[in-house]
PDB file of N, CA and C in Angstrom:
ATOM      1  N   UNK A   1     115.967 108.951  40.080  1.00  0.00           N
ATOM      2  CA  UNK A   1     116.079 108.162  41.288  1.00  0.00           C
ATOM      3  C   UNK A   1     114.916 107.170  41.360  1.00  0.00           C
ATOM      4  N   UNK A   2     115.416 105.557  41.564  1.00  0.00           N
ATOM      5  CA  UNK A   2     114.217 104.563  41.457  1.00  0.00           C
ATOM      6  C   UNK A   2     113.861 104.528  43.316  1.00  0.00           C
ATOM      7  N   UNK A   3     112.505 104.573  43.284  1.00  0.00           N
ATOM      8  CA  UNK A   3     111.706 104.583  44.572  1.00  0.00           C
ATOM      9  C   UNK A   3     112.271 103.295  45.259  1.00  0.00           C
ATOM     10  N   UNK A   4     112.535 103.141  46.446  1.00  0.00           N
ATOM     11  CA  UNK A   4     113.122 101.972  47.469  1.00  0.00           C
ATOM     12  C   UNK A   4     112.343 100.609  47.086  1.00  0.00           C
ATOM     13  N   UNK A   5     110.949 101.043  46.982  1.00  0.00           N
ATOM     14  CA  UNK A   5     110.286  99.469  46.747  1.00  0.00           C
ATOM     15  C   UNK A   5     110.840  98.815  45.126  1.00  0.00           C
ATOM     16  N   UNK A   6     111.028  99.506  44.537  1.00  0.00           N
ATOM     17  CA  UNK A   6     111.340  99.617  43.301  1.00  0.00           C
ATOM     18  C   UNK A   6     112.630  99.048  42.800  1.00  0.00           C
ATOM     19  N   UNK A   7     113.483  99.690  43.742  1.00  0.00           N
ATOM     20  CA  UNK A   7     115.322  99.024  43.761  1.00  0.00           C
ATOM     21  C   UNK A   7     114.939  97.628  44.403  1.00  0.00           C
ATOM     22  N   UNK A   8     114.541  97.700  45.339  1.00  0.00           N
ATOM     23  CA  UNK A   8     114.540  96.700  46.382  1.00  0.00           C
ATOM     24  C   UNK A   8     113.670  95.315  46.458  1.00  0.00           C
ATOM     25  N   UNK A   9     112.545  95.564  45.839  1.00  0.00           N
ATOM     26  CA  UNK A   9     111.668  94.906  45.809  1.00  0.00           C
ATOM     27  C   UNK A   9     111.389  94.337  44.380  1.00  0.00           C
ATOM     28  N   UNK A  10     110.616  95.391  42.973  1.00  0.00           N
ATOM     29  CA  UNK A  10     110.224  95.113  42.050  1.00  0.00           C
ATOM     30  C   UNK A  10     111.612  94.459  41.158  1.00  0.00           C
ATOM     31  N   UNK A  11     112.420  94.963  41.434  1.00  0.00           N
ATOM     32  CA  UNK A  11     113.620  95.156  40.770  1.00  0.00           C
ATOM     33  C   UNK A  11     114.343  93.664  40.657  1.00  0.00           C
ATOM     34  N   UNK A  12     114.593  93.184  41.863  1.00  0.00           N
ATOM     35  CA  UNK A  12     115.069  91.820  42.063  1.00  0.00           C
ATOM     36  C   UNK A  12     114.039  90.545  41.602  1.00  0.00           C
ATOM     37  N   UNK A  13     112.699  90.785  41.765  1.00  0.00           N
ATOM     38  CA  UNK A  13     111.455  89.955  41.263  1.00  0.00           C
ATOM     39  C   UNK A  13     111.815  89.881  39.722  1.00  0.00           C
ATOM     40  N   UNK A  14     111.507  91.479  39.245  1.00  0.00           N
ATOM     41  CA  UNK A  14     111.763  90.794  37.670  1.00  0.00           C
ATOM     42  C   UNK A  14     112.670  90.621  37.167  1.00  0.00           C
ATOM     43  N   UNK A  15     114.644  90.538  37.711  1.00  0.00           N
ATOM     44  CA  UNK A  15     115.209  90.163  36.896  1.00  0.00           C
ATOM     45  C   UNK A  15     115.611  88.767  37.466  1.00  0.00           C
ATOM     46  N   UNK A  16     114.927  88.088  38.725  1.00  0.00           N
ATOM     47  CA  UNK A  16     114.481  86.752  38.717  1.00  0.00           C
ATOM     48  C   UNK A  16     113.841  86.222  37.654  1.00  0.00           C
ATOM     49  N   UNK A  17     112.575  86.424  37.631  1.00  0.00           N
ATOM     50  CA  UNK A  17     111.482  85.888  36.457  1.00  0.00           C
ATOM     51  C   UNK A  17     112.177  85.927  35.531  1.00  0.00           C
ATOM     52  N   UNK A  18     112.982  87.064  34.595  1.00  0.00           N
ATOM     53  CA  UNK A  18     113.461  87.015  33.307  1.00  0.00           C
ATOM     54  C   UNK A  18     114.257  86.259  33.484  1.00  0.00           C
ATOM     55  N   UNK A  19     115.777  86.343  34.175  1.00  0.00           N
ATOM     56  CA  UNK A  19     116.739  84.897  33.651  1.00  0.00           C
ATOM     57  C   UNK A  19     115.797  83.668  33.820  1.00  0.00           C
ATOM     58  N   UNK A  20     114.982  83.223  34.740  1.00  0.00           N
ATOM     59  CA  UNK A  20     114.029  81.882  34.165  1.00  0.00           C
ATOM     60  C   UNK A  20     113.894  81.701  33.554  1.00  0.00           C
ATOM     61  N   UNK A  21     112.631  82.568  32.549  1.00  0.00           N
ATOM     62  CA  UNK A  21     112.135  82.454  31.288  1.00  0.00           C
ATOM     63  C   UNK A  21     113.053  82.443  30.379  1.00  0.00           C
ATOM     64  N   UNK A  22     113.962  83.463  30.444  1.00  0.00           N
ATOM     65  CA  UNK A  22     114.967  83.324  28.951  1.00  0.00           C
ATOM     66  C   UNK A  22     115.597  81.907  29.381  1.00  0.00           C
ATOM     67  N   UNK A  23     116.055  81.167  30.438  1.00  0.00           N
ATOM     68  CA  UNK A  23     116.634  80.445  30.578  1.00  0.00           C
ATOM     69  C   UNK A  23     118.096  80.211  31.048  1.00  0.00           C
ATOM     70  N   UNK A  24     118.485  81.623  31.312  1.00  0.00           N
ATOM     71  CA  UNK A  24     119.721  82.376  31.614  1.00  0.00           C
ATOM     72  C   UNK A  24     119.730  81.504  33.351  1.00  0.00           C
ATOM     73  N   UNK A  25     120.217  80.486  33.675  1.00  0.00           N
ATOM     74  CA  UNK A  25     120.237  79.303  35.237  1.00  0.00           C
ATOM     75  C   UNK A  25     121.475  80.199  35.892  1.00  0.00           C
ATOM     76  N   UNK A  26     122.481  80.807  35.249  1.00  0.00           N
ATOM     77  CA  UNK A  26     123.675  81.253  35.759  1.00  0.00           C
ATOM     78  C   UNK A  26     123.444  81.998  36.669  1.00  0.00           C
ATOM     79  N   UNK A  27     122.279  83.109  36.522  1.00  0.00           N
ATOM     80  CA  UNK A  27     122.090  84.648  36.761  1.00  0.00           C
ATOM     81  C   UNK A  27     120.941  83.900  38.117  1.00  0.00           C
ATOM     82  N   UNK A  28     120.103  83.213  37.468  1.00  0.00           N
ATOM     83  CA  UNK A  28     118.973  82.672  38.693  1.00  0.00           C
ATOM     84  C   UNK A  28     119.461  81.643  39.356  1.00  0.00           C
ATOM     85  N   UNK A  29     120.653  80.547  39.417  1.00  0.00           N
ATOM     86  CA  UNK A  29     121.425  80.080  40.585  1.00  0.00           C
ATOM     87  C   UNK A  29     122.131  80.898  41.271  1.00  0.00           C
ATOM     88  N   UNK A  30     122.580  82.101  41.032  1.00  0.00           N
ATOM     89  CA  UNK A  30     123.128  83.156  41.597  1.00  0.00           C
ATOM     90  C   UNK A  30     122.076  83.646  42.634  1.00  0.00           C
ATOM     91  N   UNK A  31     120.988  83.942  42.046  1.00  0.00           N
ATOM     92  CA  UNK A  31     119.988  84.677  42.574  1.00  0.00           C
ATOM     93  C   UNK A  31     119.365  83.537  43.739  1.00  0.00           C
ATOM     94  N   UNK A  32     119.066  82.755  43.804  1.00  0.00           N
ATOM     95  CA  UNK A  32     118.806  81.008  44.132  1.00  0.00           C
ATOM     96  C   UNK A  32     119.651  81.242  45.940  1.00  0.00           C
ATOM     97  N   UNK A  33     120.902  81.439  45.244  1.00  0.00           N
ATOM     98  CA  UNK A  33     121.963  80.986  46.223  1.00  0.00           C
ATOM     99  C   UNK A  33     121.353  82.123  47.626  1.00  0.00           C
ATOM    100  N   UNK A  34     121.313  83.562  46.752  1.00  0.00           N
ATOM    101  CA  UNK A  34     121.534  85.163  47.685  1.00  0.00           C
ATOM    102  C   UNK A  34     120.501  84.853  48.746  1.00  0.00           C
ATOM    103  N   UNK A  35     119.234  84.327  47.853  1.00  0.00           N
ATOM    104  CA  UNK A  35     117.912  84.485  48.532  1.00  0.00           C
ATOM    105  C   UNK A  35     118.474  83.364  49.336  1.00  0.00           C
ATOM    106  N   UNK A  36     118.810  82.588  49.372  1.00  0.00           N
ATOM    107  CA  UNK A  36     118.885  81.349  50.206  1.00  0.00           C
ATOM    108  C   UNK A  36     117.042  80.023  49.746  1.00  0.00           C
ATOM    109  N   UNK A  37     117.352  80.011  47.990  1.00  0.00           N
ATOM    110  CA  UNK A  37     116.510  78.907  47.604  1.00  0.00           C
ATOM    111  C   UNK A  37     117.033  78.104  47.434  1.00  0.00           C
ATOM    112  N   UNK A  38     116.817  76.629  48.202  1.00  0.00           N
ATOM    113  CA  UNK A  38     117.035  75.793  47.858  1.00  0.00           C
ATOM    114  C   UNK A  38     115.732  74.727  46.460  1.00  0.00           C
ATOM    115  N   UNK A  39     116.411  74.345  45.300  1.00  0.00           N
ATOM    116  CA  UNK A  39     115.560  73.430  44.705  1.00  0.00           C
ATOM    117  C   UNK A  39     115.570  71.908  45.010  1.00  0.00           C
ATOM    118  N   UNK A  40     114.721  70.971  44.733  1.00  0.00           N
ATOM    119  CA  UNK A  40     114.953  69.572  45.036  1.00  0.00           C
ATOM    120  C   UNK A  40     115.301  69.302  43.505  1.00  0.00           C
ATOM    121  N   UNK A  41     116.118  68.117  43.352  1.00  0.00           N
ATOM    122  CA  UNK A  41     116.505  67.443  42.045  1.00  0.00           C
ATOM    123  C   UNK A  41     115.606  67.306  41.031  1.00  0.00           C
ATOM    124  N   UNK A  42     114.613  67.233  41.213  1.00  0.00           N
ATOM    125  CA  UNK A  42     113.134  67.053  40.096  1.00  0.00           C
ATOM    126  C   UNK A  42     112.810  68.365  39.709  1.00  0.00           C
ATOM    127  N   UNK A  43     113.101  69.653  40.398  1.00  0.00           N
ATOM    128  CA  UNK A  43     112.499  71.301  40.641  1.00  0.00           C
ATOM    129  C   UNK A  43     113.889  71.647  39.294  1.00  0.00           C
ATOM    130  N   UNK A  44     115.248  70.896  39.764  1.00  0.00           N
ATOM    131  CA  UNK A  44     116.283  71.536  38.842  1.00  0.00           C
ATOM    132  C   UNK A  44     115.786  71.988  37.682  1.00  0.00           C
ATOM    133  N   UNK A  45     115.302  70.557  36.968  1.00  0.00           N
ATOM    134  CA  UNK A  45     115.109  70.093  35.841  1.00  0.00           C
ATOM    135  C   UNK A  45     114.169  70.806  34.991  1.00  0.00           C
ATOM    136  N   UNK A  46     113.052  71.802  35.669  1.00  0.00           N
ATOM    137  CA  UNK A  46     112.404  72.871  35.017  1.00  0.00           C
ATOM    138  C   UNK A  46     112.578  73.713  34.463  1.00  0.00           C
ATOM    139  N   UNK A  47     111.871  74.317  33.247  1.00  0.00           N
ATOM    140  CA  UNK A  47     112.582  75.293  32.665  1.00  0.00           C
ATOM    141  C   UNK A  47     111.246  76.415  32.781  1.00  0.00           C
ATOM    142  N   UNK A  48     111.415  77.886  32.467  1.00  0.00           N
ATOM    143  CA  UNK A  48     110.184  78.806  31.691  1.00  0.00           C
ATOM    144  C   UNK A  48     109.435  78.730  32.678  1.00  0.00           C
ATOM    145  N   UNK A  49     108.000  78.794  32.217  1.00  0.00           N
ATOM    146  CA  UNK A  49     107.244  79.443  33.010  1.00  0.00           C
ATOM    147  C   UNK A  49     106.295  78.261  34.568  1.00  0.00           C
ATOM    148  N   UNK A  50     107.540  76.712  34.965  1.00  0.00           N
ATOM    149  CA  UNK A  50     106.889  75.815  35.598  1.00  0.00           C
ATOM    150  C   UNK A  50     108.083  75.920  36.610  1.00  0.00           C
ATOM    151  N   UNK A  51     109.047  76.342  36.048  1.00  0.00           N
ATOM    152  CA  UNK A  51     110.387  76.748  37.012  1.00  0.00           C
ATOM    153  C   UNK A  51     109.921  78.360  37.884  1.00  0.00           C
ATOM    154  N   UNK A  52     109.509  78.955  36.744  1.00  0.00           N
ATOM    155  CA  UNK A  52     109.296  80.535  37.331  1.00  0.00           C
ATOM    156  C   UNK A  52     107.899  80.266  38.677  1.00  0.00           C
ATOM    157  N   UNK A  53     106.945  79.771  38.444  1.00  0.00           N
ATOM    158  CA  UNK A  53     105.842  79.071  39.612  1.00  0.00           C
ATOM    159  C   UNK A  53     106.557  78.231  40.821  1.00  0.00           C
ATOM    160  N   UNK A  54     106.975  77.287  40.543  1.00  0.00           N
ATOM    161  CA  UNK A  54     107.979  76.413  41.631  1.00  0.00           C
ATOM    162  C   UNK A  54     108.767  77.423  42.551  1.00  0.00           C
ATOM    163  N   UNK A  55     109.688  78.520  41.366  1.00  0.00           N
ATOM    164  CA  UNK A  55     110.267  79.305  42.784  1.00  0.00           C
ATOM    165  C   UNK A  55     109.353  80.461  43.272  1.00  0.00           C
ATOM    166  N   UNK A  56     108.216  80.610  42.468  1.00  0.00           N
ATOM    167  CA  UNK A  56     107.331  81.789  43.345  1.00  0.00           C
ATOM    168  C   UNK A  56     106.851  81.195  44.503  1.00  0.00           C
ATOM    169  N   UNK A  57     106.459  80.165  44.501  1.00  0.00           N
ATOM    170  CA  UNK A  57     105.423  79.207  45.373  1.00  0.00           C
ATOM    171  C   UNK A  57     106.567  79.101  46.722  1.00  0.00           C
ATOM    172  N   UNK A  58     107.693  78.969  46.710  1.00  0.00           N
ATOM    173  CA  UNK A  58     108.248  78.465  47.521  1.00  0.00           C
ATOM    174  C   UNK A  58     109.552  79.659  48.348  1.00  0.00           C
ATOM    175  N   UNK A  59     109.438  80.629  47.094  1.00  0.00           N
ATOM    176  CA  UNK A  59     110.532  82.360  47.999  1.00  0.00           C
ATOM    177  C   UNK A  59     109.070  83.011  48.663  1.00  0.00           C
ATOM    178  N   UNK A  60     108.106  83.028  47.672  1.00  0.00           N
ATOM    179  CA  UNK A  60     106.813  84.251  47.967  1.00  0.00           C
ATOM    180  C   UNK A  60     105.586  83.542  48.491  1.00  0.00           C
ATOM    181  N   UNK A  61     105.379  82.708  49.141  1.00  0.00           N
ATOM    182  CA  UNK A  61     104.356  82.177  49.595  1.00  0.00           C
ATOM    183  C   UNK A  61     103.357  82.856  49.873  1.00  0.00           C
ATOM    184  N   UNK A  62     102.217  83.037  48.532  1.00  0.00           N
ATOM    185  CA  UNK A  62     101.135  84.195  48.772  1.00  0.00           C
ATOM    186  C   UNK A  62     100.232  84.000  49.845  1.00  0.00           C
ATOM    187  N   UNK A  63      99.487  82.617  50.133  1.00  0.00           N
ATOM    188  CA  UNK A  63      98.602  81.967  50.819  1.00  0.00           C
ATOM    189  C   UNK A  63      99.222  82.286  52.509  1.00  0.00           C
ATOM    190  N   UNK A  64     100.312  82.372  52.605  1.00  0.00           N
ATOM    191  CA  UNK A  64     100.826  82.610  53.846  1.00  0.00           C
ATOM    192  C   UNK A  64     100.748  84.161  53.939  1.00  0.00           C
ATOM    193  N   UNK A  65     101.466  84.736  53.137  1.00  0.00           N
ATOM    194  CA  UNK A  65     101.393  86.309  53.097  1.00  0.00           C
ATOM    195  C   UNK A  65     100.043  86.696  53.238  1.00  0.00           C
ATOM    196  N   UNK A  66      98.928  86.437  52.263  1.00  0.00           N
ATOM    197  CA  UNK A  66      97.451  86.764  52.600  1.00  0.00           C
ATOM    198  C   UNK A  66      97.004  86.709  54.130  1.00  0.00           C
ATOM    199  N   UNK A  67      97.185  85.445  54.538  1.00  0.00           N
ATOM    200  CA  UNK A  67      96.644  85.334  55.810  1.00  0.00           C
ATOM    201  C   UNK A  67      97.186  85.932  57.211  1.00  0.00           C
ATOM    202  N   UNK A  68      98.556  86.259  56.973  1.00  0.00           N
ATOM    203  CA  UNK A  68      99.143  86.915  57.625  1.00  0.00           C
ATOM    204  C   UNK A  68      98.567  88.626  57.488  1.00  0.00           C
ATOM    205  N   UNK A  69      98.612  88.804  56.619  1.00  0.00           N
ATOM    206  CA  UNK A  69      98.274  90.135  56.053  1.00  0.00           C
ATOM    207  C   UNK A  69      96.867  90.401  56.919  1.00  0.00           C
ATOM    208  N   UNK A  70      95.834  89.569  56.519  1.00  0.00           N
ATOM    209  CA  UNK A  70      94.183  89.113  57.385  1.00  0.00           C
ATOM    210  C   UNK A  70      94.405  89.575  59.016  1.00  0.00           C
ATOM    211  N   UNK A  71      95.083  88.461  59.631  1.00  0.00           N
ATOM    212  CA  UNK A  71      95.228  88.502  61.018  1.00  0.00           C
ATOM    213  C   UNK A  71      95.924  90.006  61.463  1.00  0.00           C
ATOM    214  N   UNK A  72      96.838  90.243  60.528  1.00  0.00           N
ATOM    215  CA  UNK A  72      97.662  91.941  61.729  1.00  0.00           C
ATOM    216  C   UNK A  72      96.413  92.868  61.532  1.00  0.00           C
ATOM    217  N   UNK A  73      96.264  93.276  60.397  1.00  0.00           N
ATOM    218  CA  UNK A  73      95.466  94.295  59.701  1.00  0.00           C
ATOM    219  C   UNK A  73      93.646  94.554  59.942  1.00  0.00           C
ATOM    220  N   UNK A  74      92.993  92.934  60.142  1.00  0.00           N
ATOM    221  CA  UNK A  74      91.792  93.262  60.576  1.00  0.00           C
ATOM    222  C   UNK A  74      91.207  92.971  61.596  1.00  0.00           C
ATOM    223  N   UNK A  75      90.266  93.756  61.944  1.00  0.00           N
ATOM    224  CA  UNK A  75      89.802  93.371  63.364  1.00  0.00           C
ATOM    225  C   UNK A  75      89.497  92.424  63.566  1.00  0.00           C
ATOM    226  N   UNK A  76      89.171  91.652  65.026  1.00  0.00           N
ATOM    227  CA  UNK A  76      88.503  90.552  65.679  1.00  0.00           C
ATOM    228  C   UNK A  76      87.195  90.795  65.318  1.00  0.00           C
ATOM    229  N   UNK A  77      86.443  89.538  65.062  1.00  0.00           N
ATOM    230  CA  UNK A  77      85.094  89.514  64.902  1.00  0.00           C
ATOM    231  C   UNK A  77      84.527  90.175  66.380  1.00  0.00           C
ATOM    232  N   UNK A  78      84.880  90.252  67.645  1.00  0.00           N
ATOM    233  CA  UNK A  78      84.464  90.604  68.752  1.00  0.00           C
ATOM    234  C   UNK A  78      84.179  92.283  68.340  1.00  0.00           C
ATOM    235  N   UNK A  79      85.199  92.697  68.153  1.00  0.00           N
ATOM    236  CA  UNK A  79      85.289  94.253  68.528  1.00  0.00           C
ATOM    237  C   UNK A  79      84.890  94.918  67.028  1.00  0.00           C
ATOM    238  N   UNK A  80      84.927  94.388  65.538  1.00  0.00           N
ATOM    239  CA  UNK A  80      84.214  94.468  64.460  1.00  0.00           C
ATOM    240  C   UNK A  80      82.404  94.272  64.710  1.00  0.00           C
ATOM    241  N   UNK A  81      82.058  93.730  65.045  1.00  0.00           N
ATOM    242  CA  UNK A  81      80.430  93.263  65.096  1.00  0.00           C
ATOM    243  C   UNK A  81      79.917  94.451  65.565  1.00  0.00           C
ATOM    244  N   UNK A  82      80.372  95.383  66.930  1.00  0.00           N
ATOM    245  CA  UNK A  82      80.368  96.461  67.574  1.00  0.00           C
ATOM    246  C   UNK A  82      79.904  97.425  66.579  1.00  0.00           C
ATOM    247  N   UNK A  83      80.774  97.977  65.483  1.00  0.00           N
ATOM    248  CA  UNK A  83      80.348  98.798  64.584  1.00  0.00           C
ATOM    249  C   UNK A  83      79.612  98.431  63.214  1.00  0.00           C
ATOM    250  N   UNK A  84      79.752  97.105  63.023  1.00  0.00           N
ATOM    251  CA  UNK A  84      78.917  96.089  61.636  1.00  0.00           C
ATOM    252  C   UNK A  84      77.991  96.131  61.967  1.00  0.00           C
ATOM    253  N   UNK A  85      76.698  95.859  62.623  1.00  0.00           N
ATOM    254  CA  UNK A  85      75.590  95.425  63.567  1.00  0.00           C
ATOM    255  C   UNK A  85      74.799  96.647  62.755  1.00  0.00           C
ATOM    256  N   UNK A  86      75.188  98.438  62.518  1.00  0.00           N
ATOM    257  CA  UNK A  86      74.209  99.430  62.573  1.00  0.00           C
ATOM    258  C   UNK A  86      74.406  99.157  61.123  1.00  0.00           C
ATOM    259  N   UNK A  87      75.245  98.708  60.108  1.00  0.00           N
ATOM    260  CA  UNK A  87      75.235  98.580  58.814  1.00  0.00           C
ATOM    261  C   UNK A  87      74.443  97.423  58.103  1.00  0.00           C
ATOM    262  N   UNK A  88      74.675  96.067  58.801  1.00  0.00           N
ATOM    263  CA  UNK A  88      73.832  94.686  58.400  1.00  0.00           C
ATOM    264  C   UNK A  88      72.659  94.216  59.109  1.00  0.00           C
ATOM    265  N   UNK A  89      72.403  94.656  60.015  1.00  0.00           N
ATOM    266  CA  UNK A  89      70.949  94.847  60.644  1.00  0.00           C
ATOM    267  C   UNK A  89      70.097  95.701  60.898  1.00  0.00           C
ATOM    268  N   UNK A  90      69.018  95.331  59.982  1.00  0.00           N
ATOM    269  CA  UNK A  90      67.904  96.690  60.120  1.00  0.00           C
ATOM    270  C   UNK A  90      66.426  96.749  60.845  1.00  0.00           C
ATOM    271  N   UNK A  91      66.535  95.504  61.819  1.00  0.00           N
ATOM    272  CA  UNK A  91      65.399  95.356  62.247  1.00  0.00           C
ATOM    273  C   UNK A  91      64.718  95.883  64.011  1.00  0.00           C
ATOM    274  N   UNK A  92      64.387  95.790  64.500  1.00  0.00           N
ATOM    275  CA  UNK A  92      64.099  96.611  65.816  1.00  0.00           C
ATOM    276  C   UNK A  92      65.139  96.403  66.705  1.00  0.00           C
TER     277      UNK A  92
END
């Protein structure tokens, strides 16, 4: 039995990347369509590993994901400083 992130997640990523690279457009306009990617006319025309970047950049937007990730997950500098203060300051 493959773990949920695994079916769901890893699973669809790499047999994206591979029809790219091999060049297999049938299997990744298919895939293109599901996700709902659209390419521009100049993006078509890519092949391998400048096609495989173009659609990471634009399904997986890391720079967005990071910062999103930043804001839920860590504290406010307000209510962080509270407990930082006895670790980065050692003076009276």
């Amino acid at each position: 039995m493959k773990r949920a992130f695994v079916a769901f997640i890893m699973d669809p990523i790499v047999k994206l990347a591979n029809a790219m690279m091999e060049g297999n457009m049938e299997v990744a306009n298919k895939m293109f369509d599901t996700i709902g990617l659209k390419l521009a006319n100049e993006e078509k025309v890519l092949t391998g590993k400048h096609l495989l970047k173009t659609v990471m950049a634009k399904w997986i937007n890391a720079a967005d994901t990071l910062l999103e990730m930043m804001v839920v997950h860590l504290p406010s500098p307000r209510k962080a400083q509270k407990y930082r203060t006895t670790y980065l300051y050692e003076g009276p």
